[in-house]
C-alpha atoms as a PDB file:
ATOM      1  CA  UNK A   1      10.262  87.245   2.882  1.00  0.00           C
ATOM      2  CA  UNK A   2       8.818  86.038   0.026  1.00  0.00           C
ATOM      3  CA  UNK A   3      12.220  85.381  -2.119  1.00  0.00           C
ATOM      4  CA  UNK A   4      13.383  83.726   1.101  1.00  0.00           C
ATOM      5  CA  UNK A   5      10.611  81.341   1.124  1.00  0.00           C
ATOM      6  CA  UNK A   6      10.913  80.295  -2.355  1.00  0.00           C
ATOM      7  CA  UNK A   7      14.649  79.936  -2.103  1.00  0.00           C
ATOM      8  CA  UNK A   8      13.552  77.816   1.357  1.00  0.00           C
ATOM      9  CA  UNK A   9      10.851  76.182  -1.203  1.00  0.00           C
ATOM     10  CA  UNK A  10      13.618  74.974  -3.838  1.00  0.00           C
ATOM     11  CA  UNK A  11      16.016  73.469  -1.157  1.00  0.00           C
ATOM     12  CA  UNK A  12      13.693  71.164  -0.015  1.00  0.00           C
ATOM     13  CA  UNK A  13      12.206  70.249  -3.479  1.00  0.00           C
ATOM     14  CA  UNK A  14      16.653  69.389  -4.610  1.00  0.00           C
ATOM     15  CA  UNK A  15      16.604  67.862  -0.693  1.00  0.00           C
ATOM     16  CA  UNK A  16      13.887  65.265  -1.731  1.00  0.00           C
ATOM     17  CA  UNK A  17      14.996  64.554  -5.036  1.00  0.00           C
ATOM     18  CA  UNK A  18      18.491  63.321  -3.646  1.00  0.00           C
ATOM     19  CA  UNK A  19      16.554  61.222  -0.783  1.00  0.00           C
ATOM     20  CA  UNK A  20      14.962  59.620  -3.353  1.00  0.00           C
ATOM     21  CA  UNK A  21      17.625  58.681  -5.871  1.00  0.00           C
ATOM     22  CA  UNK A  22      19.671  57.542  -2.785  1.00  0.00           C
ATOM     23  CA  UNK A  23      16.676  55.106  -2.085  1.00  0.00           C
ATOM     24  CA  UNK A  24      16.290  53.514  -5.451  1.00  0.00           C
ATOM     25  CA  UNK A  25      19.862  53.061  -6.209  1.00  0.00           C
ATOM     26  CA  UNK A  26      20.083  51.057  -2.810  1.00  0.00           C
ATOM     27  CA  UNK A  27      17.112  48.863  -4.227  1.00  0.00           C
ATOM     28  CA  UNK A  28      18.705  48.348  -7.670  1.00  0.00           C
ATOM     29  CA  UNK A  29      22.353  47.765  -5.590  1.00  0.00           C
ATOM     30  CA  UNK A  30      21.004  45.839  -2.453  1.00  0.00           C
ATOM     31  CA  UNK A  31      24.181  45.736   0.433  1.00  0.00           C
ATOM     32  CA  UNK A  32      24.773  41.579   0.919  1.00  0.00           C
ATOM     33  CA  UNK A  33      24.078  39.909   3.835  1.00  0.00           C
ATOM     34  CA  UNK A  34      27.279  39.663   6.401  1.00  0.00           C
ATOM     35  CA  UNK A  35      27.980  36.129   7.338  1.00  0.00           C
ATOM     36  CA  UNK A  36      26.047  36.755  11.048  1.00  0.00           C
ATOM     37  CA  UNK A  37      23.020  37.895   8.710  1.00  0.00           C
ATOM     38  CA  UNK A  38      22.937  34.436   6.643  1.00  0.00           C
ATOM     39  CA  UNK A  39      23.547  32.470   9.939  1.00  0.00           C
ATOM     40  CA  UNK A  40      20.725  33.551  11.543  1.00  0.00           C
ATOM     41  CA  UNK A  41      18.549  32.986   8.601  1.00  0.00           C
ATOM     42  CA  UNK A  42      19.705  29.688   8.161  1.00  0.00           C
ATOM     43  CA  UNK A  43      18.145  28.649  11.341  1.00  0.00           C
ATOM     44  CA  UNK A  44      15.053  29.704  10.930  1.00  0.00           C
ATOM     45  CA  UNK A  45      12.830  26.865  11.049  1.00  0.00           C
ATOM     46  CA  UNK A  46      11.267  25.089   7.812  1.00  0.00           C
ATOM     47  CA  UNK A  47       8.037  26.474   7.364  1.00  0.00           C
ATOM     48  CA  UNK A  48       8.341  29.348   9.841  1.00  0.00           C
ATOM     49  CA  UNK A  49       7.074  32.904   8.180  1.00  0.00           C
ATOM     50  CA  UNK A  50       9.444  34.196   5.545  1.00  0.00           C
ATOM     51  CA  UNK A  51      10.687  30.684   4.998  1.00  0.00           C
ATOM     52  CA  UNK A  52       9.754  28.766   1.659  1.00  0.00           C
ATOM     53  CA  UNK A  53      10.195  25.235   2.802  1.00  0.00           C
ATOM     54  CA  UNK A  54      10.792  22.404   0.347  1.00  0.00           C
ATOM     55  CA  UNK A  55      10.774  18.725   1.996  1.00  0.00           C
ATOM     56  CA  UNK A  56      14.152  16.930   0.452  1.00  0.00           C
ATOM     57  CA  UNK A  57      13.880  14.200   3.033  1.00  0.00           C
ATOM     58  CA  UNK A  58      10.796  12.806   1.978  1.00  0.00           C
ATOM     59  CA  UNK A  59      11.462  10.162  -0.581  1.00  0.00           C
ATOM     60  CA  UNK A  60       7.820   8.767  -2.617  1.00  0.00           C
ATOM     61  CA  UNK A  61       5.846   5.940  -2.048  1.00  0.00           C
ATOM     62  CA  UNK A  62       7.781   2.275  -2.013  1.00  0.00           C
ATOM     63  CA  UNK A  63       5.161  -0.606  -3.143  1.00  0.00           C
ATOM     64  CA  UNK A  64       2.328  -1.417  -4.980  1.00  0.00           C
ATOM     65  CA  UNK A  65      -1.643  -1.967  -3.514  1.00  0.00           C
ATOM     66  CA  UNK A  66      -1.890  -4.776  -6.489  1.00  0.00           C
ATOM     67  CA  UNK A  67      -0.654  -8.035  -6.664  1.00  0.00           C
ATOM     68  CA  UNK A  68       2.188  -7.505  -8.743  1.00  0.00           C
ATOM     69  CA  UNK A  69       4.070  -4.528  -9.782  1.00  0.00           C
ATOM     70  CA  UNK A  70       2.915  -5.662 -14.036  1.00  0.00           C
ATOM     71  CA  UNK A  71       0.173  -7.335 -15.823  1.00  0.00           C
ATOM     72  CA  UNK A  72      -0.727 -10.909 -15.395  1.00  0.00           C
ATOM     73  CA  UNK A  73      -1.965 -13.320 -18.061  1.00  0.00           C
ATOM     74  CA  UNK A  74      -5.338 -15.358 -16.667  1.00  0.00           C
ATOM     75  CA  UNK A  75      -8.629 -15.965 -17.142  1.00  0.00           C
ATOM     76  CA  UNK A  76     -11.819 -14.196 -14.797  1.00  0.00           C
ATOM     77  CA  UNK A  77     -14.606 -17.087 -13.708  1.00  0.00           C
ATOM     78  CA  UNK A  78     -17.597 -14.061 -13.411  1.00  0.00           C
ATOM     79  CA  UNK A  79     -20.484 -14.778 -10.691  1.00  0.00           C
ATOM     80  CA  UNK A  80     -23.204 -14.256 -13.137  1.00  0.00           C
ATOM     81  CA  UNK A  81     -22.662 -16.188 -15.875  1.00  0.00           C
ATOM     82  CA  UNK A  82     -21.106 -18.764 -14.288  1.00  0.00           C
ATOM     83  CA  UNK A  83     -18.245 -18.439 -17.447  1.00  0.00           C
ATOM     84  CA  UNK A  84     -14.893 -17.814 -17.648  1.00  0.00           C
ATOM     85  CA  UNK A  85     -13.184 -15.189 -20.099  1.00  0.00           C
ATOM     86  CA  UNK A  86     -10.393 -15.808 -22.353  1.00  0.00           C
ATOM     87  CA  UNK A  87      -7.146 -15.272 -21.241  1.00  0.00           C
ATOM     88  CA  UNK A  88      -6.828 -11.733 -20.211  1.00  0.00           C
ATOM     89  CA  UNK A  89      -4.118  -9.415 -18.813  1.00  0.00           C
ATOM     90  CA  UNK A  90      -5.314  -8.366 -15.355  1.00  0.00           C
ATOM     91  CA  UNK A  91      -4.256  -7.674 -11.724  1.00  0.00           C
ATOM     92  CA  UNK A  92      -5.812  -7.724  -8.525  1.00  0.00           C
ATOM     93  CA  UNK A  93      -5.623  -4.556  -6.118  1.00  0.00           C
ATOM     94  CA  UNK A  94      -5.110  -5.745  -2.555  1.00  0.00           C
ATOM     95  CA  UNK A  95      -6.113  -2.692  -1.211  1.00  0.00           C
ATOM     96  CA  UNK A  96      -9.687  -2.226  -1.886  1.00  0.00           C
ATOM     97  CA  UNK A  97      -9.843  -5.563  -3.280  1.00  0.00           C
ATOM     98  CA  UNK A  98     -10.366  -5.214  -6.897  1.00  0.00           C
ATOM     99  CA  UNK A  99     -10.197  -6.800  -9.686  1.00  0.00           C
ATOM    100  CA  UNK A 100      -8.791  -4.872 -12.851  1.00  0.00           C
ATOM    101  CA  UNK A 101      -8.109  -6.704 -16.583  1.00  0.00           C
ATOM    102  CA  UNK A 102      -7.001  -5.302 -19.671  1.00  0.00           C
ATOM    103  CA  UNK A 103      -9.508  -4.841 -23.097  1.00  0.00           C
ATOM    104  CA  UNK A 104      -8.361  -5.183 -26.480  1.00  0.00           C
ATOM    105  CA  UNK A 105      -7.893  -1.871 -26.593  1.00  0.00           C
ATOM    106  CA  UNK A 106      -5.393  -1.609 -23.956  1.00  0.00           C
ATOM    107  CA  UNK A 107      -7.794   0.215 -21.686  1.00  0.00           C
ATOM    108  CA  UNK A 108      -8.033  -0.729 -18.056  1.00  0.00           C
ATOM    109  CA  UNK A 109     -11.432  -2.123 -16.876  1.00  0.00           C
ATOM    110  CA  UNK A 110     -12.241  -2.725 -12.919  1.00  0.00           C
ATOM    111  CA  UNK A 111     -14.235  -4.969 -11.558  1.00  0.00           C
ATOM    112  CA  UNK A 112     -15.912  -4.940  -7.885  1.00  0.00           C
ATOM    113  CA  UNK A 113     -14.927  -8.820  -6.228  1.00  0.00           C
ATOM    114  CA  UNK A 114     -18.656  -9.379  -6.211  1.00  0.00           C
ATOM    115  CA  UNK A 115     -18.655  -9.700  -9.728  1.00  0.00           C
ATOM    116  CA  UNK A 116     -15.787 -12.221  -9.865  1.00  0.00           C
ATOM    117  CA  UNK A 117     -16.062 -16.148  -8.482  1.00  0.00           C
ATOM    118  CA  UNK A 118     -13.229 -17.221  -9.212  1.00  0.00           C
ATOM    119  CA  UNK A 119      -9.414 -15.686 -10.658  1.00  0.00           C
ATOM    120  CA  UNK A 120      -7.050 -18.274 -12.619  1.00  0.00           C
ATOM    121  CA  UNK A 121      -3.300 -16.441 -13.262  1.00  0.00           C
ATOM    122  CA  UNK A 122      -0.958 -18.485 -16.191  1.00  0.00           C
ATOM    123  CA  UNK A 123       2.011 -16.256 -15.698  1.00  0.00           C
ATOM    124  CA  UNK A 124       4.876 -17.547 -17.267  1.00  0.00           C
ATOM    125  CA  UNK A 125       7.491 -16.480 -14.062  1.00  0.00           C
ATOM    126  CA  UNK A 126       5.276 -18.122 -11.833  1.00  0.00           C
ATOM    127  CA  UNK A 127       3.562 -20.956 -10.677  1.00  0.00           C
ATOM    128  CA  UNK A 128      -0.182 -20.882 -11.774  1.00  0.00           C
ATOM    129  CA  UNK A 129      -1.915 -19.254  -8.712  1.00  0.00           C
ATOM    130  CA  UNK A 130      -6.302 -19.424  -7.684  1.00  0.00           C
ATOM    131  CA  UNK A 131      -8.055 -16.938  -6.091  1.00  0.00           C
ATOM    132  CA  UNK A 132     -11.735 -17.211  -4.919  1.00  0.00           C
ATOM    133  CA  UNK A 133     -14.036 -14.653  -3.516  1.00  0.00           C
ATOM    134  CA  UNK A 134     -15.536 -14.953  -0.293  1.00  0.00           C
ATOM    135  CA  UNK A 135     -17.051 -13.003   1.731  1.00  0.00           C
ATOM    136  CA  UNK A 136     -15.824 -12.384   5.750  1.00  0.00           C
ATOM    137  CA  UNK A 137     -19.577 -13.604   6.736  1.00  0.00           C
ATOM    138  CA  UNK A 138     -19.025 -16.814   4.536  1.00  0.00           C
ATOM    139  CA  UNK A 139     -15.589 -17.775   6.500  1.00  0.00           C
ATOM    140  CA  UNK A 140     -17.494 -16.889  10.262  1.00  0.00           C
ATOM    141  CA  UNK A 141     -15.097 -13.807  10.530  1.00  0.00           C
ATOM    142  CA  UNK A 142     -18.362 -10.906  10.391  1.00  0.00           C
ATOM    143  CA  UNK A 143     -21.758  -9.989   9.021  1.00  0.00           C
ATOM    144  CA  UNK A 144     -20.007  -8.417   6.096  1.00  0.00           C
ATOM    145  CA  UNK A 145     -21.275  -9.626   2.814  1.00  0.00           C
ATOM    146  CA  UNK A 146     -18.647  -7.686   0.462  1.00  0.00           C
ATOM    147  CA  UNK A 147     -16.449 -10.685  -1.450  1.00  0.00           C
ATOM    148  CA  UNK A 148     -12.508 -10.913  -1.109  1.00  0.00           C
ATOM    149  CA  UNK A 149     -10.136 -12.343  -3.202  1.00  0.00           C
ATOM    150  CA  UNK A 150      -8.784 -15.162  -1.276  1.00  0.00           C
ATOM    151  CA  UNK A 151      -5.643 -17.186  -2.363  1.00  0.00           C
ATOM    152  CA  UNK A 152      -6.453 -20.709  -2.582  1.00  0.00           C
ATOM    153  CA  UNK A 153      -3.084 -22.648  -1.338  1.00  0.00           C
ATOM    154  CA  UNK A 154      -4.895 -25.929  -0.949  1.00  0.00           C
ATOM    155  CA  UNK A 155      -8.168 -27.460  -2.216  1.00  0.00           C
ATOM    156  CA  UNK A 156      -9.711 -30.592  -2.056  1.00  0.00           C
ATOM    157  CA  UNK A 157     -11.751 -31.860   0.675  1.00  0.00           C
ATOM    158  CA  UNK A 158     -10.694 -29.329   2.549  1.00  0.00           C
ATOM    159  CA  UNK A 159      -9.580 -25.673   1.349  1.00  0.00           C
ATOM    160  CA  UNK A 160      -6.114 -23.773   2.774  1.00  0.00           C
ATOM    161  CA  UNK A 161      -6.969 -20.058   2.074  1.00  0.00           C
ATOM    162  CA  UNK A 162      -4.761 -16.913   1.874  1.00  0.00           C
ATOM    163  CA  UNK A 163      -6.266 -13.580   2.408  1.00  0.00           C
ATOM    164  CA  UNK A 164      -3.629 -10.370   1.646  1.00  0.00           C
ATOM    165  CA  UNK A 165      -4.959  -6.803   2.611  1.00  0.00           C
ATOM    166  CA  UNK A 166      -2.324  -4.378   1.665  1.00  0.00           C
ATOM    167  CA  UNK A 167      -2.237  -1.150   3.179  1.00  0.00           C
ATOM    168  CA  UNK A 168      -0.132   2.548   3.084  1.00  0.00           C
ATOM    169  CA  UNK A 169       1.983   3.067   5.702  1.00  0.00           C
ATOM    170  CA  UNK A 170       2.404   6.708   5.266  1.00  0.00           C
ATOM    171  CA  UNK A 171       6.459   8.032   6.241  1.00  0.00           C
ATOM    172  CA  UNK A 172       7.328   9.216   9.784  1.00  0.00           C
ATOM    173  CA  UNK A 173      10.343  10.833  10.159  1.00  0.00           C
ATOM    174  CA  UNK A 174       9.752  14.158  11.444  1.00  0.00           C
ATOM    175  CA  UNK A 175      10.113  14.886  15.653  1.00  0.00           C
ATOM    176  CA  UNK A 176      12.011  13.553  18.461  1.00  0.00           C
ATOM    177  CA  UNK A 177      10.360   9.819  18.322  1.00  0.00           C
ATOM    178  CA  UNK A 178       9.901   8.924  14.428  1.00  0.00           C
ATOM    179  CA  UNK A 179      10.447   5.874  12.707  1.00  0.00           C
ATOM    180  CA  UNK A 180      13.414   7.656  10.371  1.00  0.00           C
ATOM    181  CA  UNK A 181      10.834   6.270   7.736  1.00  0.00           C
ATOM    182  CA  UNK A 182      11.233   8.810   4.517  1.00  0.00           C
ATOM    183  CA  UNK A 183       8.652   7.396   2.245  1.00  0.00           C
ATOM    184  CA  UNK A 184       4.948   6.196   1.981  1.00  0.00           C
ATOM    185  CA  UNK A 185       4.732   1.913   1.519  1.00  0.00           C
ATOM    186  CA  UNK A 186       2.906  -0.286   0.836  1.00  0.00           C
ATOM    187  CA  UNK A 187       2.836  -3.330   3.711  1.00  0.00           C
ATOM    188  CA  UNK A 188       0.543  -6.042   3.477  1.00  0.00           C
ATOM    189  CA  UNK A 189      -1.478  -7.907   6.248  1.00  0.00           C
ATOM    190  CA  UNK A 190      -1.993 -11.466   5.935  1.00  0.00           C
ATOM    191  CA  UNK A 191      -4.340 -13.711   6.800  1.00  0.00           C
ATOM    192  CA  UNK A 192      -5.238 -17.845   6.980  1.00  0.00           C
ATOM    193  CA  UNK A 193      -8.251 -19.834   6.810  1.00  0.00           C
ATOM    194  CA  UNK A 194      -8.110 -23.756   7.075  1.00  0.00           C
ATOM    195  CA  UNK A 195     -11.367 -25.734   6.986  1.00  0.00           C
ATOM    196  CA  UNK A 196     -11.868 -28.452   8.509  1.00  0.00           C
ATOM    197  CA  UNK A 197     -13.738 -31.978   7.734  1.00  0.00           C
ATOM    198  CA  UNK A 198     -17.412 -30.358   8.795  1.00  0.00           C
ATOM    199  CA  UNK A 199     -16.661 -27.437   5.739  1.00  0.00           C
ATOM    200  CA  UNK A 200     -16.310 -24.569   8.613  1.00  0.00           C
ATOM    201  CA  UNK A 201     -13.526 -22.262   8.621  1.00  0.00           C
ATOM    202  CA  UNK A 202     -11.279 -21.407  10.864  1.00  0.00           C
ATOM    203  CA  UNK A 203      -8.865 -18.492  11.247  1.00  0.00           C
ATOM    204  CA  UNK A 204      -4.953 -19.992  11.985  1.00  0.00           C
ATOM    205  CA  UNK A 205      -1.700 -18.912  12.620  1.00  0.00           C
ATOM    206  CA  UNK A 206       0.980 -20.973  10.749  1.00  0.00           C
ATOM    207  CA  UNK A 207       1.754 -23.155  13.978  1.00  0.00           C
ATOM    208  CA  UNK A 208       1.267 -27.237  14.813  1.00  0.00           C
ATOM    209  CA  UNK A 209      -0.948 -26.072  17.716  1.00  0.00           C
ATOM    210  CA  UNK A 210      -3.483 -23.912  15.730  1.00  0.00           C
ATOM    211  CA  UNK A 211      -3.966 -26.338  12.547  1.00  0.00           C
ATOM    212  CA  UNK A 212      -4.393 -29.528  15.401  1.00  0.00           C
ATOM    213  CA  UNK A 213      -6.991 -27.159  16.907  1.00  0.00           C
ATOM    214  CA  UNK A 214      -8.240 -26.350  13.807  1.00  0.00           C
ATOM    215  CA  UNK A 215      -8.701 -29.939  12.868  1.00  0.00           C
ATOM    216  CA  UNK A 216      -9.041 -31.979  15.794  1.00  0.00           C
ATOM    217  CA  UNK A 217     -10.616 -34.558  14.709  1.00  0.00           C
ATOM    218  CA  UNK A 218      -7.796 -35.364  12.343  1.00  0.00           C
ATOM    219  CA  UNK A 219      -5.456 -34.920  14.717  1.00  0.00           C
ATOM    220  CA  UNK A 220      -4.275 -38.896  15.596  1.00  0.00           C
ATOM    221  CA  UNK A 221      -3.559 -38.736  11.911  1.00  0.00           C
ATOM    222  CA  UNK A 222      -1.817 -35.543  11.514  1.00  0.00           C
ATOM    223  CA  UNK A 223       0.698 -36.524  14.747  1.00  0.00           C
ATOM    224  CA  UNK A 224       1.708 -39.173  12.272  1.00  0.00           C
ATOM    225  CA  UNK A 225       2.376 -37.316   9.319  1.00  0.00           C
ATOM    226  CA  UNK A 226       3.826 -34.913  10.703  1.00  0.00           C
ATOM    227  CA  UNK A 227       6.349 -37.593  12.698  1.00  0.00           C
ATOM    228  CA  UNK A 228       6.586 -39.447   9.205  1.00  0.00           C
ATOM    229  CA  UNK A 229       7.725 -36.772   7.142  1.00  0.00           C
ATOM    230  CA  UNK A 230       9.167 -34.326   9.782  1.00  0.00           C
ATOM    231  CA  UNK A 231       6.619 -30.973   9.350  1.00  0.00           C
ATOM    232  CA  UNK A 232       6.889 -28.080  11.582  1.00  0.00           C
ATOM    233  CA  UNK A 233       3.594 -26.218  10.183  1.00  0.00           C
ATOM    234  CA  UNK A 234       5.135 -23.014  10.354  1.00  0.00           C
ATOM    235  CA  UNK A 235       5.162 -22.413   6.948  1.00  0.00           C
ATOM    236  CA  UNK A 236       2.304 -22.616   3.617  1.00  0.00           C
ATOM    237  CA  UNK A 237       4.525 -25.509   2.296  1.00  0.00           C
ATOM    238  CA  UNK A 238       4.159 -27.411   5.168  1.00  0.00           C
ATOM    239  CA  UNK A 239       0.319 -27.542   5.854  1.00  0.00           C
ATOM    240  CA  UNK A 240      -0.193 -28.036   1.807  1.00  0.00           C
ATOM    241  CA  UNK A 241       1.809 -30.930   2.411  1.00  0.00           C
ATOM    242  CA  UNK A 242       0.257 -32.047   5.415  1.00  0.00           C
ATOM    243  CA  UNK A 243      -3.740 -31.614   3.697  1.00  0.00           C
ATOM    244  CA  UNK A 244      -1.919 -33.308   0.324  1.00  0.00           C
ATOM    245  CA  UNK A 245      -1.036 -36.626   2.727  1.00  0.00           C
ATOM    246  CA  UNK A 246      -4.609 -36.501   4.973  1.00  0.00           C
ATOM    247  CA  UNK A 247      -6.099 -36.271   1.600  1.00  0.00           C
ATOM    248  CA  UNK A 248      -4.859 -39.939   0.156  1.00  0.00           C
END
């Protein structure tokens, strides 16, 4: 009985030992997948368990939040001092409007718009362009004292203002009713202010009805320019051309 159970003993001990190279040569030889077996995987869902997704579609961020996509030569009138700098390198981010300029150095500086008065850019590509800080409480908009920068199209006795406020527009493409956007951009809002002959401002649209609202008192006078030397208003051109003429 006792031989039998060792012989019984050894049988199981070879038994196990087989079991057990069979198992590791399957690991170290896996079978492949039939064609059925990839199918199925290949519709699992992206991000569903077992599944390491990686987004292809999505494509980056289109844009700048600054002025310009490079560095632009001009010269920073600061609030305090009531000075202007040399001429710097420097851009302006739309965004959270401010102001950033280049030192010596090369290293980037930023500067809060309630620092800055006033923004004069030389560029050589472009025209020479103004911007002004003002605050939203300071054009009648809301109590909010934070400065802007504030393109200045037109000033004289009156000022034509620009006001830019870029913003991300993050992508949308994913689910039954997407914009088959692929990518984060940059799109800007924009803004005008005209002021009229008493110095108050007054949000327009770039229409003949909003600037004669805007300044009617003028508007005898503006009927006739704009007769005289055929303006629409629907455009920055126009209405700098139509202050240039009420000016003289």
């Amino acid at each position: 009985m006792e031989l039998v159970n060792k012989h019984t003993l050894v049988c199981i001990t070879l038994l196990l030992l087989v079991v057990s190279s069979a198992s590791a040569g399957a690991q170290n030889n896996p079978v492949p997948y039939s064609d059925d077996e990839l199918r199925q995987l290949g519709n699992l869902q992206p991000g569903a368990a077992g599944v390491r997704s990686i987004d292809l579609a999505y494509e980056g961020v289109r844009g700048t939040p600054f002025l310009a996509s490079e560095w632009l030569k001009g010269s920073i009138l600061f609030r305090k001092s009531g000075r202007f700098s040399q001429k710097v390198s420097l851009n302006i981010e739309l965004e959270k409007q401010l102001l950033y300029y280049l030192t010596s150095d090369g290293t980037p500086v930023q500067f809060p718009s309630d620092h800055v008065k006033e923004v004069v850019i030389n560029n050589a590509k472009q025209d020479s362009m103004v911007f002004q800080t003002f605050s939203p409480s300071e054009l009648g908009q809301s109590k909010n004292d934070r400065h802007q920068f504030y393109q200045v199209l037109f000033n004289g006795s009156q000022k034509f203002l620009k006001f830019e406020q870029k913003y991300l527009q993050k992508a949308d493409y994913k689910g039954a009713y997407n914009a088959d956007r692929p990518y984060d951009e940059y799109l800007s809002n924009v803004s005008y202010f005209l002021q009229d002959d008493q110095r108050n401002f007054h949000r327009i649209r770039l229409k003949k009805k909003a600037v004669l609202k805007s300044l009617e008192n003028q508007a005898a006078a503006i009927n006739r320019i704009v007769k005289q030397h055929k303006l629409h208003l629907n455009t920055e051109e126009d209405v700098v051309q139509l202050l240039s003429w009420l000016a003289k």
